[in-house]
C-alpha atoms as a PDB file:
ATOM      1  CA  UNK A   1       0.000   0.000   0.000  1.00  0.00           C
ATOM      2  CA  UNK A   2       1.344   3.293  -0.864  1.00  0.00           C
ATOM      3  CA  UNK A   3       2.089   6.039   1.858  1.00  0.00           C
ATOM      4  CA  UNK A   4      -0.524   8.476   0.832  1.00  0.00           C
ATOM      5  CA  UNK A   5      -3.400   6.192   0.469  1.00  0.00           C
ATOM      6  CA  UNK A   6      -2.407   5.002   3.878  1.00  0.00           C
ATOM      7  CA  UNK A   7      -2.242   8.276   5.083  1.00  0.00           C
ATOM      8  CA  UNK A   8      -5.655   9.490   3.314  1.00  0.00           C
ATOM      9  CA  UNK A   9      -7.533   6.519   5.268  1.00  0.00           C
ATOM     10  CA  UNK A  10      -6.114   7.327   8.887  1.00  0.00           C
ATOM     11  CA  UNK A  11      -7.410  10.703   8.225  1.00  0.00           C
ATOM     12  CA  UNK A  12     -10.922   9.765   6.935  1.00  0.00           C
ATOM     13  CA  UNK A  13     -10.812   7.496  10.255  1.00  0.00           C
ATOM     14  CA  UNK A  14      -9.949   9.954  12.661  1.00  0.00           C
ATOM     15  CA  UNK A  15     -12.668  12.165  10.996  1.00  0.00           C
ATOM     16  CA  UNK A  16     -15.652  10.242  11.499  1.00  0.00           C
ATOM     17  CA  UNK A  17     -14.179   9.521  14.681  1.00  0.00           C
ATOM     18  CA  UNK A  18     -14.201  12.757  15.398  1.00  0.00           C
ATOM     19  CA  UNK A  19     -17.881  13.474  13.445  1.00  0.00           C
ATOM     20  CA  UNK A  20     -19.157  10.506  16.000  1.00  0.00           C
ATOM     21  CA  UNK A  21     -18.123  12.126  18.743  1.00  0.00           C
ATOM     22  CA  UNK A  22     -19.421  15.576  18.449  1.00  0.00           C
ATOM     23  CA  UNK A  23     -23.231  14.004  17.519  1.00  0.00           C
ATOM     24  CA  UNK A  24     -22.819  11.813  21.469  1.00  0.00           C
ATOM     25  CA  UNK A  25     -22.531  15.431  22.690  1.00  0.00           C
ATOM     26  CA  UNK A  26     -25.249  16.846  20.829  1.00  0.00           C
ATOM     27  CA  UNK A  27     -27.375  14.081  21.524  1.00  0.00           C
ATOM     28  CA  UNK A  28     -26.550  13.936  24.763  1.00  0.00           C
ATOM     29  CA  UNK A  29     -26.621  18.030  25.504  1.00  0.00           C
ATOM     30  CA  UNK A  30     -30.115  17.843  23.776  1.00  0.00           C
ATOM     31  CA  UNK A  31     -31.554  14.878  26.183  1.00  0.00           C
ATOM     32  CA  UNK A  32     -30.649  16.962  29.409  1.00  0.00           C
ATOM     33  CA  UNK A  33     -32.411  20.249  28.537  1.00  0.00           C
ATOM     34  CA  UNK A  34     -35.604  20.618  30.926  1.00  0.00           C
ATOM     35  CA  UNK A  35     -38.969  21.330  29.037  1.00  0.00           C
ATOM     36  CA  UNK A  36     -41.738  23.248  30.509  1.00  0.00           C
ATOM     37  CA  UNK A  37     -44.463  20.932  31.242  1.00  0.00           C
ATOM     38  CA  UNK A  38     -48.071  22.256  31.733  1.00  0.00           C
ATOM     39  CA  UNK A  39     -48.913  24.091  34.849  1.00  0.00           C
ATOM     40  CA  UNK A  40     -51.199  22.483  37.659  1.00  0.00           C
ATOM     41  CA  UNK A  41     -50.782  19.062  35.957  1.00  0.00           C
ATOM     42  CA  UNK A  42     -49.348  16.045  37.822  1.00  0.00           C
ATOM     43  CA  UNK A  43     -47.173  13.495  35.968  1.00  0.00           C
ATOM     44  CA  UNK A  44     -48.163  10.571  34.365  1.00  0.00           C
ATOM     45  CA  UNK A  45     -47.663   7.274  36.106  1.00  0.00           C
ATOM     46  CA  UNK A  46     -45.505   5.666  34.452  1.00  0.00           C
ATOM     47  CA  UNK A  47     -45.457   1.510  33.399  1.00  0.00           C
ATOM     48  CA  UNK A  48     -43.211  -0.763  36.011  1.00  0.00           C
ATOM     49  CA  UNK A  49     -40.231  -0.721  34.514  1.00  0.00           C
ATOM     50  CA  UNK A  50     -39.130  -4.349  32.385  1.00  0.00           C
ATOM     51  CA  UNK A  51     -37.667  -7.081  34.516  1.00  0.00           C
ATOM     52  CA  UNK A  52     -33.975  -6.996  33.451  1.00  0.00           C
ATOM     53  CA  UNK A  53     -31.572 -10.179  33.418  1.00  0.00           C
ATOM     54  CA  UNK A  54     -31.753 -13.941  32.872  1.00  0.00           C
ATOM     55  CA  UNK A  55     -35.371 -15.171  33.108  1.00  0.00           C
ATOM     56  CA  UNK A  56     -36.917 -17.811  31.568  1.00  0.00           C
ATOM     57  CA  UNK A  57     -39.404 -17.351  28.445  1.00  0.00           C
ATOM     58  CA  UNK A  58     -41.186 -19.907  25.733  1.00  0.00           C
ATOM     59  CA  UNK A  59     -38.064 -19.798  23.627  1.00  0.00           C
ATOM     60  CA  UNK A  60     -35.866 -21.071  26.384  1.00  0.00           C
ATOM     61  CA  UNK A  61     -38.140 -23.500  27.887  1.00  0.00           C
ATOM     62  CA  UNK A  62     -38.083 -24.841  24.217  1.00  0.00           C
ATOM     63  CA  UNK A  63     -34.433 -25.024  23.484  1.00  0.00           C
ATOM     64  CA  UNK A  64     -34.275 -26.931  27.050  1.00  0.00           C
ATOM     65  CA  UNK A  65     -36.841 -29.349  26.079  1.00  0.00           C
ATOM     66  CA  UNK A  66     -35.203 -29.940  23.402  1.00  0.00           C
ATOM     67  CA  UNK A  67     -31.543 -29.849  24.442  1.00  0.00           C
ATOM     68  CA  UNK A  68     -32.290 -32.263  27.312  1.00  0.00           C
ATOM     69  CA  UNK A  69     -31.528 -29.917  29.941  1.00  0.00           C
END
């Protein structure tokens, strides 16, 4: 591989390196501004959050079946 094309890719890299990083801080500078919500209202209750972690569901119970767990 010649020098420059080398060269040309490490700096396409380290661009969209540095393009990826900039949109994480907008995105992330645009997620922590506060909106006005209406006045006198109280917040919506929200839905129990998902169970997280191992747990056991149809497609598992079938690959045990069927593994002879």
């Amino acid at each position: 591989m010649n020098e420059a094309r080398a060269k040309g890719r490490r700096a396409f890299l380290r661009s969209m390196v540095a393009a990826g990083g900039a949109a994480a801080v907008v995105v992330a500078s645009e997620s922590t501004v506060a909106q006005p919500g209406p006045a006198g209202n109280s917040p919506e209750p929200q839905a129990p959050a998902k169970a997280r972690g191992y747990h056991v569901t149809p497609h598992i119970e079938t690959y045990y079946r069927l593994a002879d767990f």
